[in-house]
Protein backbone atom coordinates (compact mmCIF):
# COMPACT_ATOMS: atom_id res chain seq x y z
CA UNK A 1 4.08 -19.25 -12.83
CA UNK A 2 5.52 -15.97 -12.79
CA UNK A 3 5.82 -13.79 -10.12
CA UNK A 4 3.31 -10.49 -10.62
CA UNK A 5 4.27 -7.93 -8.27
CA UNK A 6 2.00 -4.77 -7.47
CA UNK A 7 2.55 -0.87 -5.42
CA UNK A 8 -0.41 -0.01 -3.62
CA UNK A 9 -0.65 3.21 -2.57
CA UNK A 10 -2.73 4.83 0.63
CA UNK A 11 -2.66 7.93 2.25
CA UNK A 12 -3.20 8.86 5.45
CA UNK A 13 -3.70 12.46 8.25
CA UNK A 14 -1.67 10.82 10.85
CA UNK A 15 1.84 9.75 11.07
CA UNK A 16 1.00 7.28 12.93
CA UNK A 17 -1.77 5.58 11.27
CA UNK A 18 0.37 5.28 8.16
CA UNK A 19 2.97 3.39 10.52
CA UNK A 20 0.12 1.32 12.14
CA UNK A 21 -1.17 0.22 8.60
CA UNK A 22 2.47 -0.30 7.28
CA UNK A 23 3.62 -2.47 10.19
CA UNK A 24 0.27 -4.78 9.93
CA UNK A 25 1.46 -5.57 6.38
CA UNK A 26 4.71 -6.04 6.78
CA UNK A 27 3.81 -8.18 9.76
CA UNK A 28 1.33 -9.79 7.67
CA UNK A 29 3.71 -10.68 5.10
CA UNK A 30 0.99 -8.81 2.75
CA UNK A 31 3.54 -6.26 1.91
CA UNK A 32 7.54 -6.73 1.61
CA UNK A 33 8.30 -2.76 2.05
CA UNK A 34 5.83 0.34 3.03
CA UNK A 35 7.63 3.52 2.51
CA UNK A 36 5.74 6.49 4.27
CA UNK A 37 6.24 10.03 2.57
CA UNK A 38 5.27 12.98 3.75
CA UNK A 39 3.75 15.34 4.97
CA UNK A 40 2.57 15.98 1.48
CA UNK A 41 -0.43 17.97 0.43
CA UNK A 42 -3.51 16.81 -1.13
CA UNK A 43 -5.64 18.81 -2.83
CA UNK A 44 -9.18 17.10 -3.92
CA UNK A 45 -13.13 17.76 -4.15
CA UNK A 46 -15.30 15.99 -1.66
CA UNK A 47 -19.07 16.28 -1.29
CA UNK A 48 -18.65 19.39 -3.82
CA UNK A 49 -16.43 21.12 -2.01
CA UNK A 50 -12.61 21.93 -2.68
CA UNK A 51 -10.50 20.68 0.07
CA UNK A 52 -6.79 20.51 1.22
CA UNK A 53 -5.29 18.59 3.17
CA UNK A 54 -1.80 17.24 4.46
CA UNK A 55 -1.29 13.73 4.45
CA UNK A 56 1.14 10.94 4.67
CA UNK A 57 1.51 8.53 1.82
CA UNK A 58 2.36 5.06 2.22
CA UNK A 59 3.90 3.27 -0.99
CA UNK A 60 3.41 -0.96 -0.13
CA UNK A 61 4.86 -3.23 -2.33
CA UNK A 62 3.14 -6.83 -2.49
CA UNK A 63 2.22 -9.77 -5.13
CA UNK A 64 -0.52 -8.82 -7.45
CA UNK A 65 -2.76 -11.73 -5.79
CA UNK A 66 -2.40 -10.33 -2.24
CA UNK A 67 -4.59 -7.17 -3.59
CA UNK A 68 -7.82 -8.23 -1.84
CA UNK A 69 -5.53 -9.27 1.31
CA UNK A 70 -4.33 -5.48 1.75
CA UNK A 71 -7.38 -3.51 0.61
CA UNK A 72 -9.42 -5.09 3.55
CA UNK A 73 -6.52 -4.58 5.93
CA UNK A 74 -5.63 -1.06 5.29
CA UNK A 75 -9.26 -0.90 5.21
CA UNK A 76 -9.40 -2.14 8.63
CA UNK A 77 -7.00 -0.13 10.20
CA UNK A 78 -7.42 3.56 7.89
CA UNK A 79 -9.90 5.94 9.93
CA UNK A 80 -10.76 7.43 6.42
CA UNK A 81 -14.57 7.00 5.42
CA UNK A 82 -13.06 6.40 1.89
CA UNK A 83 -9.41 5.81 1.91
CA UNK A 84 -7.16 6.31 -1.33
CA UNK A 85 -5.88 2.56 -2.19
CA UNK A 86 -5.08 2.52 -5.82
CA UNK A 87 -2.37 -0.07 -7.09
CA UNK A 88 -0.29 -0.60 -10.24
CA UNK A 89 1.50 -2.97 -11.81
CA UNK A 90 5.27 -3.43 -11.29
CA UNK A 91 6.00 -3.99 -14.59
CA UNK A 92 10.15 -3.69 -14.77
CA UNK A 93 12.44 -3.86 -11.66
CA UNK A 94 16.45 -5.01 -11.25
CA UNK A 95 16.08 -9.02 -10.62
CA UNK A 96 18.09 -8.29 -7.36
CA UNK A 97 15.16 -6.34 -5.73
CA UNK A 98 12.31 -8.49 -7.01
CA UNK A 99 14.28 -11.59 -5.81
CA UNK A 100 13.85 -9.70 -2.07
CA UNK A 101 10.23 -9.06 -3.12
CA UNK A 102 9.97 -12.66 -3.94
CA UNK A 103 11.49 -13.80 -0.72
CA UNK A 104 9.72 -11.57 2.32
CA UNK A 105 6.23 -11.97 0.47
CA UNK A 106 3.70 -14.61 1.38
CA UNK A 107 4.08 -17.43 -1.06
CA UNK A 108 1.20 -16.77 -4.21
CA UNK A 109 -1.44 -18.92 -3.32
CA UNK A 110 -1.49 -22.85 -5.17
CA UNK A 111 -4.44 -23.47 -7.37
């Protein structure tokens, strides 16, 4: 089987709850890497209003399968009534850094 690897992305008001969230993934073994950006600023409607924001983004790399795993963690942990977590397919990477993805993952799951 081949390896399907995925970045989520979350973001997040508080330094530090972008650092709690990545560390409980990493921990986890749900996520290989979290890089946290920011601040940034969001700009977005909610409830019909125009709102802005700055945030902290957190980038987590993971296997495709460990979606569900890291939804209802970051979930868990985000203080956001509706957090961001969006994720896309890796679909090209140098074999050196998937091989490291690979490696500090959790092993995929045997059917």
């Amino acid at each position: 089987m081949m390896d399907s690897f995925i970045q989520i992305t979350t973001t997040t008001e508080k330094r530090e709850d972008a650092e709690r969230i990545a560390r409980s993934l990493v921990e986890a073994r749900l996520a290989a890497c979290v890089q946290i950006a920011g601040p940034i600023t969001s700009i977005y409607r909610w409830r019909g209003q125009i709102k802005q924001a700055g945030e902290w983004i957190c980038l987590v790399k993971s296997r495709a399968e460990h979606y569900g795993a890291v939804e209802q963690t970051i979930l868990s942990l985000h203080p956001y009534e509706v957090p961001e977590i969006v994720a896309v397919d890796i679909a090209h990477g140098s074999a050196g850094y998937l091989g490291w993805l690979r490696d500090e993952l959790a092993a995929p799951c045997e059917d």
